[in-house]
Protein backbone atom coordinates (compact mmCIF):
# COMPACT_ATOMS: atom_id res chain seq x y z
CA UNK A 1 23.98 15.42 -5.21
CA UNK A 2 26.22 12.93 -4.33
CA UNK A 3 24.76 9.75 -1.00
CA UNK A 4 27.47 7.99 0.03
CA UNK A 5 26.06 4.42 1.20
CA UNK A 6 27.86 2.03 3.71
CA UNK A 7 25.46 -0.45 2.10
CA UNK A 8 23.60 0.27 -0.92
CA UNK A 9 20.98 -2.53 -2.06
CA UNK A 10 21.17 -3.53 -5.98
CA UNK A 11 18.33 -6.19 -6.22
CA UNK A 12 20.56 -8.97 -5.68
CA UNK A 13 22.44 -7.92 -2.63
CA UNK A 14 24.03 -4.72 -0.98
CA UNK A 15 26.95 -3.02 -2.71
CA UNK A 16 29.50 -2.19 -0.05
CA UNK A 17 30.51 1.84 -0.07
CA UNK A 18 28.10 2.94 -2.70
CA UNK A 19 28.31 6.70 -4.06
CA UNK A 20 24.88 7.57 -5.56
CA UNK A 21 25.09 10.40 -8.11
CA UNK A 22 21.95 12.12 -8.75
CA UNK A 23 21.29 15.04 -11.30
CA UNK A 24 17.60 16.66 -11.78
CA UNK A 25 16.22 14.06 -10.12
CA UNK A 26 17.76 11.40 -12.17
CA UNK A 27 20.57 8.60 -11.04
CA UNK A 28 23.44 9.37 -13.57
CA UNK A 29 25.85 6.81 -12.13
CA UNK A 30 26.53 4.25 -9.34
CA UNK A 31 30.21 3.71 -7.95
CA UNK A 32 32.52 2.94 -5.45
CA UNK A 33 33.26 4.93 -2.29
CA UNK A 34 32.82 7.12 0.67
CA UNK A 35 32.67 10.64 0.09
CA UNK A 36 29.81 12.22 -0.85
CA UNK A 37 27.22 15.20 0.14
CA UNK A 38 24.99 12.98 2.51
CA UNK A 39 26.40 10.04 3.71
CA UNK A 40 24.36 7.44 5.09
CA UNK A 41 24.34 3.81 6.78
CA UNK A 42 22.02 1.84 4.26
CA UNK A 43 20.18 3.10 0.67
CA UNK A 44 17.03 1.55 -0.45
CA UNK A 45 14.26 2.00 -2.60
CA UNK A 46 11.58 4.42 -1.45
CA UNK A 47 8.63 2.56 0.27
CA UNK A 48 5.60 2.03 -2.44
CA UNK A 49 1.96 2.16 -0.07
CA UNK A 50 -0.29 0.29 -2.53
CA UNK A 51 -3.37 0.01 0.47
CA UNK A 52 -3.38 3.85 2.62
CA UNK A 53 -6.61 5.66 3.13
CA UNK A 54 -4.46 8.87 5.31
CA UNK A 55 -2.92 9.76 7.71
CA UNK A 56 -1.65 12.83 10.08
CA UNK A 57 -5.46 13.56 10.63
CA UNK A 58 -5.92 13.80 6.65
CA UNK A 59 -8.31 11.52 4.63
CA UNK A 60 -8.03 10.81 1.61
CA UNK A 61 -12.09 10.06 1.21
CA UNK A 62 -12.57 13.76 2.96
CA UNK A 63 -9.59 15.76 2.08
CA UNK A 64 -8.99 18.30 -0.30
CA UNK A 65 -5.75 18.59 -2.74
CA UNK A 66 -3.84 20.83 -0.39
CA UNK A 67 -4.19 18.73 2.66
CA UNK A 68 -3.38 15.33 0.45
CA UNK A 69 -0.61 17.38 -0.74
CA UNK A 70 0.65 18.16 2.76
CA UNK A 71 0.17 14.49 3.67
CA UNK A 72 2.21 13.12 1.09
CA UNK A 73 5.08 15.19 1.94
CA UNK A 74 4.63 13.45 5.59
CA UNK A 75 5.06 10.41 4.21
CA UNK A 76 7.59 11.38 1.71
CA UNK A 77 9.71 12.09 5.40
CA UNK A 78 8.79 8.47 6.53
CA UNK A 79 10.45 7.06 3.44
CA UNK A 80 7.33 6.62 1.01
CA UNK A 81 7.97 7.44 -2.22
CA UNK A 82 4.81 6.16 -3.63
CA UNK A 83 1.58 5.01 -3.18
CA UNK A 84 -2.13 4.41 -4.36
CA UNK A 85 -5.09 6.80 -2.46
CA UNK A 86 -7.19 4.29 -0.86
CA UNK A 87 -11.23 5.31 -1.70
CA UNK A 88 -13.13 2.49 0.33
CA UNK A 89 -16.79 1.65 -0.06
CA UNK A 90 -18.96 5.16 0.22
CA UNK A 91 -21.78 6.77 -1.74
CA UNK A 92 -20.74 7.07 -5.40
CA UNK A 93 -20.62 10.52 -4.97
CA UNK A 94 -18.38 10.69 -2.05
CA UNK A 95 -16.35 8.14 -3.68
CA UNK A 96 -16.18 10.31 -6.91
CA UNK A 97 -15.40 13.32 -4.92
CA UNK A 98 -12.01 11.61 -3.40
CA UNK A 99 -11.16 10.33 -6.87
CA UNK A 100 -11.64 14.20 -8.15
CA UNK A 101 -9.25 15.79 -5.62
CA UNK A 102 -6.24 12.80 -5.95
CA UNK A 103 -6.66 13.40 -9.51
CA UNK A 104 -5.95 17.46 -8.98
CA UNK A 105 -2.97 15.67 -6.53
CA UNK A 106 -1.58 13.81 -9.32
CA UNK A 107 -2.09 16.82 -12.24
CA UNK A 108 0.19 18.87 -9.96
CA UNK A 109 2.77 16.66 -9.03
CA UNK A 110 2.97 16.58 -12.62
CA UNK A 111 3.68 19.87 -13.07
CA UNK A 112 6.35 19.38 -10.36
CA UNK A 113 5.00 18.92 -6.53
CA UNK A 114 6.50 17.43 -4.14
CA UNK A 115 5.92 14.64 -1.76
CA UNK A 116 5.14 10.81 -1.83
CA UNK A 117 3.54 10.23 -5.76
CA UNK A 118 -0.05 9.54 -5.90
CA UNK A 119 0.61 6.83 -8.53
CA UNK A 120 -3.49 6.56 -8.88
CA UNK A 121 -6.81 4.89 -7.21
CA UNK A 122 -6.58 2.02 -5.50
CA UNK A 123 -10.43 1.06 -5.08
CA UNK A 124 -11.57 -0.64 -1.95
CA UNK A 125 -15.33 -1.50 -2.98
CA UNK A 126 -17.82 -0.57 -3.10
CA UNK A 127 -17.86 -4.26 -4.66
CA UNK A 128 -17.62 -6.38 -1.78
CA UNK A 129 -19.62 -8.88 0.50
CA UNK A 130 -22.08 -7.60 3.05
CA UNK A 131 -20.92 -11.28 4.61
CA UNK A 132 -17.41 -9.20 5.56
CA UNK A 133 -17.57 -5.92 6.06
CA UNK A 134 -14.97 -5.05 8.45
CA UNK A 135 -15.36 -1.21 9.03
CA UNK A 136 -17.27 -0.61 5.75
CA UNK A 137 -20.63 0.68 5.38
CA UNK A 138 -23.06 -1.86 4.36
CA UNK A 139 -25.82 0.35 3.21
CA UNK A 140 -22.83 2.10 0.48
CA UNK A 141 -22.44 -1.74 -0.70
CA UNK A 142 -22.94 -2.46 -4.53
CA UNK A 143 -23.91 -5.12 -7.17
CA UNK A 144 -20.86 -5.65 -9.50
CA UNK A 145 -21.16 -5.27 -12.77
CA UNK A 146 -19.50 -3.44 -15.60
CA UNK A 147 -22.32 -1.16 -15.83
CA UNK A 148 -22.11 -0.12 -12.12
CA UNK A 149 -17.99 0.39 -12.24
CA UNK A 150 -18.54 2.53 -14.96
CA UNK A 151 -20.72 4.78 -13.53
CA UNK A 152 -18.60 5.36 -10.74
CA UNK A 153 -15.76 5.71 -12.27
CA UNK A 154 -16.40 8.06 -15.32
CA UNK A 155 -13.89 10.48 -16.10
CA UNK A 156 -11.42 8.63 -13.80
CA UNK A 157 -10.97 5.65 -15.89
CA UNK A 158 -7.34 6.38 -16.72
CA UNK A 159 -5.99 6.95 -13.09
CA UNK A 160 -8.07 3.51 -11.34
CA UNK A 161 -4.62 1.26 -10.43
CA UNK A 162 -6.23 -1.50 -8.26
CA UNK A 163 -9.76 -2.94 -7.54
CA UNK A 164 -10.45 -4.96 -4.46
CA UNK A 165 -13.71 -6.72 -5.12
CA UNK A 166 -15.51 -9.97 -3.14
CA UNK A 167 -15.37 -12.20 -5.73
CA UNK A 168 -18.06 -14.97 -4.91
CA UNK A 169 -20.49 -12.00 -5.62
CA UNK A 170 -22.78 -12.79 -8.22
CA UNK A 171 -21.66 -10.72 -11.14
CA UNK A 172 -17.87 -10.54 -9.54
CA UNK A 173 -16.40 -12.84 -12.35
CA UNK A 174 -17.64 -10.88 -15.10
CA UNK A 175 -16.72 -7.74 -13.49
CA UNK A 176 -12.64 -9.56 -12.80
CA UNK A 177 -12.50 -10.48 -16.42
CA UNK A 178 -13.34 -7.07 -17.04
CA UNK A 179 -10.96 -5.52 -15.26
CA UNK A 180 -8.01 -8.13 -16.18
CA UNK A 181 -8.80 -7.32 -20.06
CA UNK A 182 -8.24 -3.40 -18.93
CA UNK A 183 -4.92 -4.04 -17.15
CA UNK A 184 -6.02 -3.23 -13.98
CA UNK A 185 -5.25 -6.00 -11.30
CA UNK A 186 -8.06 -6.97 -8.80
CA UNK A 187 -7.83 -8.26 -5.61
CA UNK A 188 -9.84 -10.59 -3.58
CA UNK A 189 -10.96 -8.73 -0.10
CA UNK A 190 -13.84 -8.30 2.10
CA UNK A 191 -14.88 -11.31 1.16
CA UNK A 192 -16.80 -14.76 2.24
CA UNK A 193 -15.17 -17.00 -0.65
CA UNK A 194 -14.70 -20.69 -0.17
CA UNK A 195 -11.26 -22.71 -1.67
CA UNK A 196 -13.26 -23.30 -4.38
CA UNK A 197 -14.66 -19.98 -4.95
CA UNK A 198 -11.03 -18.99 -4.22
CA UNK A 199 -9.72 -20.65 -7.19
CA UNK A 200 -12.56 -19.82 -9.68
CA UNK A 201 -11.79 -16.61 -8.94
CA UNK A 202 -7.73 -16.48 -9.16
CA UNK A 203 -8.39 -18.24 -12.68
CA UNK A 204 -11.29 -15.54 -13.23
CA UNK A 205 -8.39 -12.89 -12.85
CA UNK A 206 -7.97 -11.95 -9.34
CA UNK A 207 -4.25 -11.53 -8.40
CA UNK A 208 -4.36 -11.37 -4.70
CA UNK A 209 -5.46 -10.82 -1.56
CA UNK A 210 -6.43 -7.68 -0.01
CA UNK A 211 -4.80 -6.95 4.02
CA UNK A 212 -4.75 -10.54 4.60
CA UNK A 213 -6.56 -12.49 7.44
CA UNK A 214 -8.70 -9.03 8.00
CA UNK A 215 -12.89 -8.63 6.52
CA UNK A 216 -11.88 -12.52 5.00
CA UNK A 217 -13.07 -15.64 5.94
CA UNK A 218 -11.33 -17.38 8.47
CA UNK A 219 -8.91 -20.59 7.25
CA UNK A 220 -10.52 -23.66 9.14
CA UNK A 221 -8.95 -27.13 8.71
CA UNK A 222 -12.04 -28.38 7.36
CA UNK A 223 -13.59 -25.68 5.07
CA UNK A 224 -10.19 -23.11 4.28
CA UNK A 225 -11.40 -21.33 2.74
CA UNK A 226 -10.23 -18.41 -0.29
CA UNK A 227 -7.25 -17.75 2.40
CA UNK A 228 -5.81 -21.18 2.41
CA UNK A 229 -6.51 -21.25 -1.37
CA UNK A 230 -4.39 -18.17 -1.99
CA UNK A 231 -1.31 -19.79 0.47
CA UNK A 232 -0.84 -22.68 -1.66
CA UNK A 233 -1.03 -20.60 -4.94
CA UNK A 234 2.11 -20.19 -6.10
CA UNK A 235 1.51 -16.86 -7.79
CA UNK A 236 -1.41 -14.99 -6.15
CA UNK A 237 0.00 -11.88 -3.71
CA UNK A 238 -0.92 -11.19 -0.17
CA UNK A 239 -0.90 -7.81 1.02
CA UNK A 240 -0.39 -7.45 4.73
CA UNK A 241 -1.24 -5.05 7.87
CA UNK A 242 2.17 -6.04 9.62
CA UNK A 243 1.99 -3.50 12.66
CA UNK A 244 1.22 -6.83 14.42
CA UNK A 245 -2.56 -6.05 16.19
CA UNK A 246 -4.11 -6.60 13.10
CA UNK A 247 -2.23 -9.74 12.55
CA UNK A 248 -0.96 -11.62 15.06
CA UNK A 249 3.25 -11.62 14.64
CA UNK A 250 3.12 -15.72 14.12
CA UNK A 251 -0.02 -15.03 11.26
CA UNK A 252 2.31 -12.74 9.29
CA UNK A 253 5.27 -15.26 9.76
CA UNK A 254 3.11 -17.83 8.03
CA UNK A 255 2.57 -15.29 5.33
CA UNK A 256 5.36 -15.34 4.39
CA UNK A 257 6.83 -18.83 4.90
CA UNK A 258 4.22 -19.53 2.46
CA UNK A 259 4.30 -16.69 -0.05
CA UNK A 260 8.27 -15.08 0.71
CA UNK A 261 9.33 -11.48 0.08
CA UNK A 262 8.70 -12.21 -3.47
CA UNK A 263 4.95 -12.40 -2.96
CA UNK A 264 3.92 -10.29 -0.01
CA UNK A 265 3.44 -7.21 0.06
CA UNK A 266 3.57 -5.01 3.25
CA UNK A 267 0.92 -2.36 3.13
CA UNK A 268 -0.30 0.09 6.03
CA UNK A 269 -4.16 0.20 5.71
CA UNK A 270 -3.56 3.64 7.46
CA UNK A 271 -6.43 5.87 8.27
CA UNK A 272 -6.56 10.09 9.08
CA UNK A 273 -6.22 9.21 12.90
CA UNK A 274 -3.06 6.67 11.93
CA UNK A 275 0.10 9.21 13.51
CA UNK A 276 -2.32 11.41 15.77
CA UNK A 277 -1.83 11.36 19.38
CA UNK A 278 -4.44 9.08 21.96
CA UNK A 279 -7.75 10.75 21.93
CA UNK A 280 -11.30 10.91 20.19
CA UNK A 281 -11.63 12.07 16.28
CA UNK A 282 -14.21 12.39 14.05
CA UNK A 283 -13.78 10.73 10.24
CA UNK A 284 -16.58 10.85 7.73
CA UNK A 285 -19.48 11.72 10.64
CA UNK A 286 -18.05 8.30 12.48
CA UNK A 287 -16.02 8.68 15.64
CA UNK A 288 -12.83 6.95 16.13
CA UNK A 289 -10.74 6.39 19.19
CA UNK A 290 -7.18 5.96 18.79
CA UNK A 291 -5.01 4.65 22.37
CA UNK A 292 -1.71 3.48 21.95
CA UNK A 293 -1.32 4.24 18.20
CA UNK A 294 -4.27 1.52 17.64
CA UNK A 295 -7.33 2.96 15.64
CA UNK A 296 -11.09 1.58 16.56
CA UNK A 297 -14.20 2.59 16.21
CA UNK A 298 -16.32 3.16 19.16
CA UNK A 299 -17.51 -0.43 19.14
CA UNK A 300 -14.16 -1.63 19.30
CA UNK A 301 -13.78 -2.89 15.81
CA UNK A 302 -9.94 -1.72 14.27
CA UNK A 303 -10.95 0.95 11.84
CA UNK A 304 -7.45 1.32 10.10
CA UNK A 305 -3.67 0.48 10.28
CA UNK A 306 -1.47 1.85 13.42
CA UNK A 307 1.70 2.82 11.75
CA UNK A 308 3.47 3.63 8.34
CA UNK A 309 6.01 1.26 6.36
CA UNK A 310 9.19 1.49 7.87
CA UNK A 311 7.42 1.05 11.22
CA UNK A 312 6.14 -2.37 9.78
CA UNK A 313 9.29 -3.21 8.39
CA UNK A 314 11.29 -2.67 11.67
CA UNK A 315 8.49 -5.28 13.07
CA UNK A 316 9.15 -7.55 10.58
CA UNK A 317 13.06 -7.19 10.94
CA UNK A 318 12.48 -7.98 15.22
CA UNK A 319 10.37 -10.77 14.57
CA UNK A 320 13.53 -12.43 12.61
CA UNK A 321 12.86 -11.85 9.06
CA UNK A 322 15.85 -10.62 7.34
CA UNK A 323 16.37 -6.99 6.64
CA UNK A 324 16.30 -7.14 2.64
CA UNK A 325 13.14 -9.65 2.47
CA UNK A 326 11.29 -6.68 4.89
CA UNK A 327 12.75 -3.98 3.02
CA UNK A 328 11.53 -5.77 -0.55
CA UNK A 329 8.26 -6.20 0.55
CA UNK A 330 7.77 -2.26 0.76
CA UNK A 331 9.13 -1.62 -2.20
CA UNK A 332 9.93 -4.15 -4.91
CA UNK A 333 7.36 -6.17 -4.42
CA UNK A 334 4.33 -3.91 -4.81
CA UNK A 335 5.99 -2.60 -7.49
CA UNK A 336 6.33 -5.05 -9.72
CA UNK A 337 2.90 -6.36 -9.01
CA UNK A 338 1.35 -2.71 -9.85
CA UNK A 339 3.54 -2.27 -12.78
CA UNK A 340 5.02 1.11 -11.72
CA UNK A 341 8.36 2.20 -11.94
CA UNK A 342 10.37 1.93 -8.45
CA UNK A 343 11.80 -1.05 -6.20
CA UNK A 344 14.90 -0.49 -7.41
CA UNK A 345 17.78 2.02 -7.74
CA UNK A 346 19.59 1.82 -11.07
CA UNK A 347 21.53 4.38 -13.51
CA UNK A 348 18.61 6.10 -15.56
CA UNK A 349 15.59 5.78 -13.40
CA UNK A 350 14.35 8.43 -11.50
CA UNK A 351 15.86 8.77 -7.84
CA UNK A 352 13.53 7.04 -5.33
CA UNK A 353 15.59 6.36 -2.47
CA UNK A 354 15.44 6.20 1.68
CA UNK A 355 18.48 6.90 3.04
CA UNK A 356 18.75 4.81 6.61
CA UNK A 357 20.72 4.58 9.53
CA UNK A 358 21.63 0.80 10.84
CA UNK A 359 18.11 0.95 12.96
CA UNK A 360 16.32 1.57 10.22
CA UNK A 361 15.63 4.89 11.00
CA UNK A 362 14.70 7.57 7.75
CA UNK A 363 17.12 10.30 7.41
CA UNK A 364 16.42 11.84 4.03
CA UNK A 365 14.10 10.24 1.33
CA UNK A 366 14.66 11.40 -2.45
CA UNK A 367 12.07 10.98 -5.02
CA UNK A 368 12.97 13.20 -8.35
CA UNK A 369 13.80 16.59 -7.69
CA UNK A 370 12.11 16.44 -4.26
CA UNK A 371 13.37 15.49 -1.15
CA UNK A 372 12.44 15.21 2.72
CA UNK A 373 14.49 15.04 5.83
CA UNK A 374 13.26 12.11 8.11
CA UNK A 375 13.19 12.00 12.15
């Protein structure tokens, strides 16, 4: 298969009439051109999800491997090539249970299914603060501690990718340092921290911030707060919700003035009603209402994220932010900060590519041998 780009982007800038060759789900070779099998306007790197929880009225915390199967190939249409299976704060056993059918997802995408790659576990909790719970349960909340992450994640040790954890916690530190010696990068979320708890915690091991501004504490002139902290820190990431309701469109400008493309990371914080028409659902026993793509509970409170990447990125891209830095956030970014191949499209990788037209909108994403038409 041969994409013919009008602009193809290389890392350091787009490559004017770009011919993609791809063979077994490999790229061979990167020229000059304008022929080729499926020609499109712009070629990225496939959209990496590092913070999704479902979508398309699947769960990932309810679902089954079929229906997270069928899921992922919706979001493989979208132009998500990868991401990490959100499993928020729940009963161990619940939380076990999703961790048991994304690792049957992953076994058989091994073997060769299709779809967005379940890359592995990102854990939301159960580790955080009953100070800032957002939409979590608090009676599912627990003590961290080495002991208690073991238990719930025996037998699943190898596919955990991400932690979020409240790190003021007493026993959080331990539990970070933990985690950091492992390899596995922990984020700071649901959380009450103070600046100064903020930066015990980044020098503890904690590498960012979880959906930014949302379960934190608010930044206050006088008493920032772990927020603030993580602005002014050059190297700490901020995820972000940028389908602008659950951050206000000047919030996730001053994102990233602060932290650029280089450091935020544009996530979706979708839920199973995320996609689904206006109406009233059921997730998990708890009822959701979803009107005008927003998802609440019946209280009111936002219960999940309203759209998928490239809807976030075309926000991003209105509200003045170049194309690229939007574009990098999805992809590059989050990869390099999880450590997993993608962000990039390069002779010898593996093809993980959203074809585009000038609006931005998907027409065929590649990742490997499989491949989805978009709108």
């Amino acid at each position: 298969m041969k994409i013919a780009a009008g602009k193809m982007w290389t890392g350091k800038g787009f490559l004017d009439d770009a011919v993609i060759e791809i063979r077994d789900g490999t790229v061979v070779s990167i020229g000059k051109g304008k022929e080729g099998d499926i020609r499109c306007d712009i070629a990225v790197p496939g959209f990496i999800d590092q913070h999704v929880h479902g979508g398309f009225g699947v769960s990932v915390m309810h679902a089954n491997a079929d229906e997270m199967l069928s899921w992922l190939g919706s979001l493989l249409e979208k132009g998500v090539t990868a991401i990490l299976a959100g499993v928020y704060t729940a009963p161990f056993d619940v939380m076990r249970k999703a961790m048991s059918a994304a690792r049957e997802v992953m076994d058989r995408q091994a073997r060769g299914e299709g779809g967005a790659l379940l890359a592995g576990i990102h854990l939301e909790g159960p580790f955080i603060s009953r100070d800032a719970l957002g939409a979590m349960d608090a009676a599912s909340v627990a003590e961290p501690s080495v002991e208690n992450y073991e238990k719930l994640t025996e037998g699943f040790e190898d596919i955990i990718r991400l932690v979020t954890i409240a790190p003021e916690v007493e026993g959080a530190r331990d539990l970070i340092r933990y985690l950091d010696g492992k390899g596995i990068p922990c984020l700071a979320g649901h959380t009450a921290a103070t600046d100064a708890q903020g930066r015990e915690a980044f020098a503890a091991g904690i590498r960012g911030i979880t959906h930014f501004f949302n379960a934190s504490t608010p930044i206050r002139h006088r008493a920032p707060g772990i927020l603030a902290q993580a602005l002014v820190e050059d190297d700490i990431y901020c995820e972000c919700i940028c389908d602008f309701v659950h951050v206000h469109e000047t919030c996730v400008k001053l994102i990233y003035r602060c932290k650029g493309s280089g450091r935020m990371i544009v996530v979706s914080d979708a839920v199973e009603t995320t996609g689904l028409p206006d109406g009233i659902y059921e997730i998990g026993g708890e009822k959701s209402v979803v009107k005008n793509g927003e998802s609440r509970t019946l209280s009111g409170s936002l219960n999940g994220g309203g759209m998928t990447p490239i809807g976030e990125v075309k926000n991003l891209v209105r509200a003045g932010i170049p194309v690229w830095d939007a574009l990098r956030m999805a992809s590059e970014t989050p990869a390099r900060f999880l450590g997993i191949r993608g962000g990039e499209i390069k002779e010898g990788d593996q093809a993980q590519i959203v074809c585009l037209t000038e609006d931005l909108r998907p027409v065929l994403t590649i990742r490997g041998t499989a491949a989805a038409k978009g709108e």
